[in-house]
C-alpha atoms as a PDB file:
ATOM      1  CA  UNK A   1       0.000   0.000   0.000  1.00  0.00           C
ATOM      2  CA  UNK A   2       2.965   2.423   0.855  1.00  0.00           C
ATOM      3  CA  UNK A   3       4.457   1.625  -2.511  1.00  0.00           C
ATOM      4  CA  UNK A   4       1.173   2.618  -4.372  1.00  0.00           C
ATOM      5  CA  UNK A   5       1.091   5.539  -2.240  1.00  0.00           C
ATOM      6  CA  UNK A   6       4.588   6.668  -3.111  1.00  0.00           C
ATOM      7  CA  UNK A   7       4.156   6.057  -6.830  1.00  0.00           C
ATOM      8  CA  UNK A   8       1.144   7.933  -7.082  1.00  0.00           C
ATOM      9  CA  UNK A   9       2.889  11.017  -5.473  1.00  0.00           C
ATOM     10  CA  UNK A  10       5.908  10.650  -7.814  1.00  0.00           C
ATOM     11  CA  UNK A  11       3.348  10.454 -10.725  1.00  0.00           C
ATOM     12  CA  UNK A  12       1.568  13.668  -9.745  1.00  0.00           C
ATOM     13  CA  UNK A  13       4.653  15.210  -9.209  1.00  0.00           C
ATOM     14  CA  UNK A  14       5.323  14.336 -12.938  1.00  0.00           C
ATOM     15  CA  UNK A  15       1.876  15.509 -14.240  1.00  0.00           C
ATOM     16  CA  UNK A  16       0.745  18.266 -12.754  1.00  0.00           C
ATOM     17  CA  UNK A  17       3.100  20.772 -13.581  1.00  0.00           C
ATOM     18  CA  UNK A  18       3.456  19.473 -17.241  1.00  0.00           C
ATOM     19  CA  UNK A  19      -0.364  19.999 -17.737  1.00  0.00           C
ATOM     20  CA  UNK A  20       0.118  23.587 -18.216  1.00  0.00           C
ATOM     21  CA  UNK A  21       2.279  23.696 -21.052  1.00  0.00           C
ATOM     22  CA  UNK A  22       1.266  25.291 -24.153  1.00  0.00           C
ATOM     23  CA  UNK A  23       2.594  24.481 -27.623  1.00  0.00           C
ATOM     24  CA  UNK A  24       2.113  27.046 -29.819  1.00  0.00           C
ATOM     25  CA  UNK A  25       4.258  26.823 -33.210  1.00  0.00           C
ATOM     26  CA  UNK A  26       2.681  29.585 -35.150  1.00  0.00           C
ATOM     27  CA  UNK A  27       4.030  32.309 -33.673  1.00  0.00           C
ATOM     28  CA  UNK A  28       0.294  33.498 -32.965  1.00  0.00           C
ATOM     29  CA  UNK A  29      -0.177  34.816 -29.275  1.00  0.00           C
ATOM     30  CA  UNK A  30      -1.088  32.218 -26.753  1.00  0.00           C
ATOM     31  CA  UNK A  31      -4.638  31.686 -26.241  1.00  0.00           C
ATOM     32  CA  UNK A  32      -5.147  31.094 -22.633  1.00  0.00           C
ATOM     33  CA  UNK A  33      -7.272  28.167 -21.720  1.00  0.00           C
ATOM     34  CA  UNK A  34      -7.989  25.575 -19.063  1.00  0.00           C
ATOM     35  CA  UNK A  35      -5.886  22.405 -19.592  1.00  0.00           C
ATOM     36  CA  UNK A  36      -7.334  20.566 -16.528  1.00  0.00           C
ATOM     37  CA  UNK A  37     -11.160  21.460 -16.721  1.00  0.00           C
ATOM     38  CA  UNK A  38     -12.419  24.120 -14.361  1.00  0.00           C
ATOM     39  CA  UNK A  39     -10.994  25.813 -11.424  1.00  0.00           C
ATOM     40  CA  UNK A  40     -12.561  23.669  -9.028  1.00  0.00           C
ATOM     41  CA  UNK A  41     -10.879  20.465 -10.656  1.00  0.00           C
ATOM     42  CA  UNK A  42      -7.155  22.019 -10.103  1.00  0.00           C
ATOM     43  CA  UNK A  43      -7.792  22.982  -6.669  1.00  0.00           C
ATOM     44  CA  UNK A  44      -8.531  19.826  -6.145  1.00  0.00           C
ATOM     45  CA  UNK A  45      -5.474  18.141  -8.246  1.00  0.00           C
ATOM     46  CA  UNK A  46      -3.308  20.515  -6.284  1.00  0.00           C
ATOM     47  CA  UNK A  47      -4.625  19.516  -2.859  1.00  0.00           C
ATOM     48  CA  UNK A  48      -4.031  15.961  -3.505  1.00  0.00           C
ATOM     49  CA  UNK A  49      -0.695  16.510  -4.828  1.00  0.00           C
ATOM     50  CA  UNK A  50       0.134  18.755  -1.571  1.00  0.00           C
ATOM     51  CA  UNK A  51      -1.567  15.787   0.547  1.00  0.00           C
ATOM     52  CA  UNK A  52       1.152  13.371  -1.027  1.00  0.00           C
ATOM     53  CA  UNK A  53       3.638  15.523  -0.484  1.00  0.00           C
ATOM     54  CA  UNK A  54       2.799  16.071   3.301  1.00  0.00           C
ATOM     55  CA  UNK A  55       2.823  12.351   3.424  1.00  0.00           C
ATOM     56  CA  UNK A  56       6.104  11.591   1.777  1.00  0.00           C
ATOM     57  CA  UNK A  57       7.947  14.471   4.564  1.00  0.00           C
ATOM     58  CA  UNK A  58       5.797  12.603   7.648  1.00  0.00           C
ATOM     59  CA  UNK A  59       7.331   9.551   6.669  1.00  0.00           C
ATOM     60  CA  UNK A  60      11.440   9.969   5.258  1.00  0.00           C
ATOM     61  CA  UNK A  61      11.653  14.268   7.211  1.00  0.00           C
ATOM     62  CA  UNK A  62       9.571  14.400   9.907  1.00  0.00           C
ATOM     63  CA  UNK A  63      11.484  16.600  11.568  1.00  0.00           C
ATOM     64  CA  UNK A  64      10.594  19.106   8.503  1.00  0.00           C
ATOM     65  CA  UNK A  65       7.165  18.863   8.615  1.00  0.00           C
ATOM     66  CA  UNK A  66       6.002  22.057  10.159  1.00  0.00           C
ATOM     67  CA  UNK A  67       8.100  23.665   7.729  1.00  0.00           C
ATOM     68  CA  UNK A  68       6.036  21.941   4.916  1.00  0.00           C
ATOM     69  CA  UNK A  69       2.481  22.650   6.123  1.00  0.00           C
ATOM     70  CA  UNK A  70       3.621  26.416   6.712  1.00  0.00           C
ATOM     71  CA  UNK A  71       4.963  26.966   3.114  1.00  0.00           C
ATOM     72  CA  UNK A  72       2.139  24.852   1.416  1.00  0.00           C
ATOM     73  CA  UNK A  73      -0.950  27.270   3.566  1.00  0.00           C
ATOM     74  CA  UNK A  74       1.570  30.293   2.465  1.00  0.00           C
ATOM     75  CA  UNK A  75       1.133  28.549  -0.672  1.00  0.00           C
ATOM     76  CA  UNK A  76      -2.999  28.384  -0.886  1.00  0.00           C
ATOM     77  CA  UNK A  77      -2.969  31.894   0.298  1.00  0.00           C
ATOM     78  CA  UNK A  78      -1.119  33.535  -1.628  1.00  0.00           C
ATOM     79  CA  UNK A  79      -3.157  31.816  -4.752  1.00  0.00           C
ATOM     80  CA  UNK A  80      -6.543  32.925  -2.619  1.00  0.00           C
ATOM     81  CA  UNK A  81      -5.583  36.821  -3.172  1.00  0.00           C
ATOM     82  CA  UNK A  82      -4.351  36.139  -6.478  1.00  0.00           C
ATOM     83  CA  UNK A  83      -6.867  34.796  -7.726  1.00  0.00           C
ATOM     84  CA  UNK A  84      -9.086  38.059  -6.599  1.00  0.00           C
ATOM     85  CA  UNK A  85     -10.877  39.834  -9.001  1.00  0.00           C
ATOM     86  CA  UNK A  86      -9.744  42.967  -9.024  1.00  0.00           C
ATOM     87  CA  UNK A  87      -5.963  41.967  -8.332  1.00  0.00           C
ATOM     88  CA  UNK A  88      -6.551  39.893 -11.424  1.00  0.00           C
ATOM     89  CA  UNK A  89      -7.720  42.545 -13.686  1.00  0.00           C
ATOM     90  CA  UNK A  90      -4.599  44.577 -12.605  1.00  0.00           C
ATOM     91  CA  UNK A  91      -2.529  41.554 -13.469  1.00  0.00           C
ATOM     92  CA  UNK A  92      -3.943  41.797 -17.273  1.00  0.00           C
ATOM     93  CA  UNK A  93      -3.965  45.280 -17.603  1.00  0.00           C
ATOM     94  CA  UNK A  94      -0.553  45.034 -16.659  1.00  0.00           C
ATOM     95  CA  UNK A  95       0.577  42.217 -18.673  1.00  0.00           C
ATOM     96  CA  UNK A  96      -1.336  43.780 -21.814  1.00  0.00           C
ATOM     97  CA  UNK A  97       0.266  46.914 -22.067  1.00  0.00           C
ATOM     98  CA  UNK A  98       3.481  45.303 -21.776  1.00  0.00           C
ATOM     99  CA  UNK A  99       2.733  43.119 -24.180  1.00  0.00           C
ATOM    100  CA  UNK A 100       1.342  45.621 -26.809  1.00  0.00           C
ATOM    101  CA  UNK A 101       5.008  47.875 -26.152  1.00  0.00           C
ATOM    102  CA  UNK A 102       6.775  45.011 -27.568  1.00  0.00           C
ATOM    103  CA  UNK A 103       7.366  44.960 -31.597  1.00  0.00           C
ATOM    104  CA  UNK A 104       6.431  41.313 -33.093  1.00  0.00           C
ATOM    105  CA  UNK A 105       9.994  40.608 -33.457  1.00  0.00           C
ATOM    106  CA  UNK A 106      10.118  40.963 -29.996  1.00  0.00           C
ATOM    107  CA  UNK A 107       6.612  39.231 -29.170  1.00  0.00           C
ATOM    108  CA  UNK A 108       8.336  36.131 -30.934  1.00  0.00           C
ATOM    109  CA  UNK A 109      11.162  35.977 -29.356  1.00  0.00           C
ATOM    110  CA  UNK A 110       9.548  36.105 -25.864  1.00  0.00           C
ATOM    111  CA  UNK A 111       7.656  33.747 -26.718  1.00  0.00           C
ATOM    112  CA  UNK A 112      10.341  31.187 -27.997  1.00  0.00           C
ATOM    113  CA  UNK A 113      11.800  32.315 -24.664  1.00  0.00           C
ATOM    114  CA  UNK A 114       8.941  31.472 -22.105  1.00  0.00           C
ATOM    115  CA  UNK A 115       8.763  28.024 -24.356  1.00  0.00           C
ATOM    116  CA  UNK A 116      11.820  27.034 -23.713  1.00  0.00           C
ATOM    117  CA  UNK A 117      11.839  28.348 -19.655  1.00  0.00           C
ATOM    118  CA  UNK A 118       8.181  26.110 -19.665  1.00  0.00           C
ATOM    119  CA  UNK A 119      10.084  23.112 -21.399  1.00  0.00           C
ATOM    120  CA  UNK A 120      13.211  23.234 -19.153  1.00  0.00           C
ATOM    121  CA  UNK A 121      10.690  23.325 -15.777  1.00  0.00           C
ATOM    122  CA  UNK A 122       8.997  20.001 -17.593  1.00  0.00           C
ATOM    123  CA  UNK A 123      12.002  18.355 -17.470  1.00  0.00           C
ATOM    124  CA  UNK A 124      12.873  19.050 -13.788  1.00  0.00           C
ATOM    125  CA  UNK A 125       9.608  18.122 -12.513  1.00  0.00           C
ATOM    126  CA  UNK A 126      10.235  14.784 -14.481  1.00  0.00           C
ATOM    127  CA  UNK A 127      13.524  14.301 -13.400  1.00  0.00           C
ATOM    128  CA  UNK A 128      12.158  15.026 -10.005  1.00  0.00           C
ATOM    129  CA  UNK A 129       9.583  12.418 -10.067  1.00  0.00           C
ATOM    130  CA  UNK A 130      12.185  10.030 -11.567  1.00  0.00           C
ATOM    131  CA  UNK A 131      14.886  10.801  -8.748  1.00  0.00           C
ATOM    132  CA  UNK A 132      12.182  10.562  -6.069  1.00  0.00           C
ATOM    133  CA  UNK A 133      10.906   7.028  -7.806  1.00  0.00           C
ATOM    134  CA  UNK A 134      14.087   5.554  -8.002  1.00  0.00           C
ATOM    135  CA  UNK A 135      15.397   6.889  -4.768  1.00  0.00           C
ATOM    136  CA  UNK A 136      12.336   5.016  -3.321  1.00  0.00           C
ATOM    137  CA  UNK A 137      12.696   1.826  -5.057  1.00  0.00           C
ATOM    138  CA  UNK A 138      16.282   1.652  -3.196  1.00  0.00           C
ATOM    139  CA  UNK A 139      15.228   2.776  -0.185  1.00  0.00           C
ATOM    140  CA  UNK A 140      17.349   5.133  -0.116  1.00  0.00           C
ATOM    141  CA  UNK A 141      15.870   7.881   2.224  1.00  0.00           C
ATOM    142  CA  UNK A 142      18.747   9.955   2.684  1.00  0.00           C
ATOM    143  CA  UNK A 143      18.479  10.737  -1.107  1.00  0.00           C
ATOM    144  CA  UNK A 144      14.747  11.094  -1.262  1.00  0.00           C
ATOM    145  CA  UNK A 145      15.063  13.457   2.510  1.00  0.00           C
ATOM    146  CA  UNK A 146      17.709  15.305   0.172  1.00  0.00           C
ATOM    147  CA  UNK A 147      14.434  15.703  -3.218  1.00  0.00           C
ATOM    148  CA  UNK A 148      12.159  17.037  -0.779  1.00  0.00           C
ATOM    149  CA  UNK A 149      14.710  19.692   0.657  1.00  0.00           C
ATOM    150  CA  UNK A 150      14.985  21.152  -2.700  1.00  0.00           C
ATOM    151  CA  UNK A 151      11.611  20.628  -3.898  1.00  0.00           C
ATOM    152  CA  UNK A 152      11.192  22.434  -0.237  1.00  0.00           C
ATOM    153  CA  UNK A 153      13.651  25.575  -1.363  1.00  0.00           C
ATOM    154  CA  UNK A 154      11.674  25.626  -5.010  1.00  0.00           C
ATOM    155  CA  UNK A 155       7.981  25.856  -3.322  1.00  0.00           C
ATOM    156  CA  UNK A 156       9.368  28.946  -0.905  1.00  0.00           C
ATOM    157  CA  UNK A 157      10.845  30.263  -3.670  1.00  0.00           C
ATOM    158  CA  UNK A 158       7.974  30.628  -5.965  1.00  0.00           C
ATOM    159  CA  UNK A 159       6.237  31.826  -2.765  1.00  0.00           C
ATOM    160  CA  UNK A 160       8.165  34.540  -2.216  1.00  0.00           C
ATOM    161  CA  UNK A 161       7.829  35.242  -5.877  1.00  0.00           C
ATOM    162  CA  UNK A 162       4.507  35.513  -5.947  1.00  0.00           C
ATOM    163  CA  UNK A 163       4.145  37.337  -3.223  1.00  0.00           C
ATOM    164  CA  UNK A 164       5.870  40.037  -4.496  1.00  0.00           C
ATOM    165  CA  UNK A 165       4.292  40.156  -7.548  1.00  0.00           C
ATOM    166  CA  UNK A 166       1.197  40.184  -5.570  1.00  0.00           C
ATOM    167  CA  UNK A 167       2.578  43.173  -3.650  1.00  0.00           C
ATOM    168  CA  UNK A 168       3.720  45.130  -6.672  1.00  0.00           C
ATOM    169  CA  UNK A 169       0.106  44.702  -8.238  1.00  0.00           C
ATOM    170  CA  UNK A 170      -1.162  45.810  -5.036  1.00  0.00           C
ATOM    171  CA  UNK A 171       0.753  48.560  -5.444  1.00  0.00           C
ATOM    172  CA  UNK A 172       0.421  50.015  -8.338  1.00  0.00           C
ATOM    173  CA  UNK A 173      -2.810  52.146  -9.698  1.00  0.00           C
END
């Protein structure tokens, strides 16, 4: 049962981030749509994923486990005021008038850019997953305690990230 357990975390390690990438090879601007169903669907992928995550700490870094739940409900929260309204519209206002500054020359080549920054963090969630899988299948916890430091620094970094994003759109008119 642990083994299912632990392979099922490593696989939704692997898929969730990889959902959102969008190929696009015309050069035409993204279109922004849902790749997982609705909003409500997500939330719940991501709560399951953070669930298995919470589980692998309890059981191979227990000792980090406050540590986890505190960065995962930063997590949530930070997505809660994101995800307001009116911070929302700020964020496309914002991201549309830097987006219509920018030639179609340079449109292109940010997007080639962001493609290859959304390929690259693919790969290292699948490498991840296949670290953390094969660290597991040797029982080898000081390796997998060692995956879920990092994937421990990663998630605090894109908190802090976000929150200042957050803060700047809060700031500005």
């Amino acid at each position: 049962m642990k083994k299912i357990v632990m392979l099922t975390a490593a696989a939704l390690m692997i898929a969730l981030p990889g959902t959102a990438l969008a190929h696009n090879t015309s050069g035409a601007p993204i279109e922004h749509r849902h790749h997982m169903g609705n909003h409500q669907d997500w939330m719940k992928q991501q709560q399951k994923h953070q669930e298995m995550l919470l589980a692998l700490v309890k059981q191979y870094s227990p000792d980090t486990l406050s540590n986890w739940q505190k960065v995962i409900a930063d997590r949530n929260d930070l997505m809660k005021q994101f995800h307001d309204p009116a911070l929302r519209e700020k964020f496309k206002e914002a991201h549309k008038k830097q987006w219509d500054k920018l030639s179609e020359a340079e449109k292109q080549k940010l997007f080639q850019q962001k493609k290859a920054e959304w390929t690259a963090k693919k790969e290292a969630h699948k490498k991840f997953a296949e670290d953390l899988k094969a660290a597991m299948d040797a029982k080898d916890q000081a390796k997998i305690k060692q995956l879920l430091d990092q994937k421990y620094t990663e998630m605090a970094q894109k908190n802090k990230m976000l929150s200042d994003k957050i803060a700047e759109l809060k700031s500005s008119n």
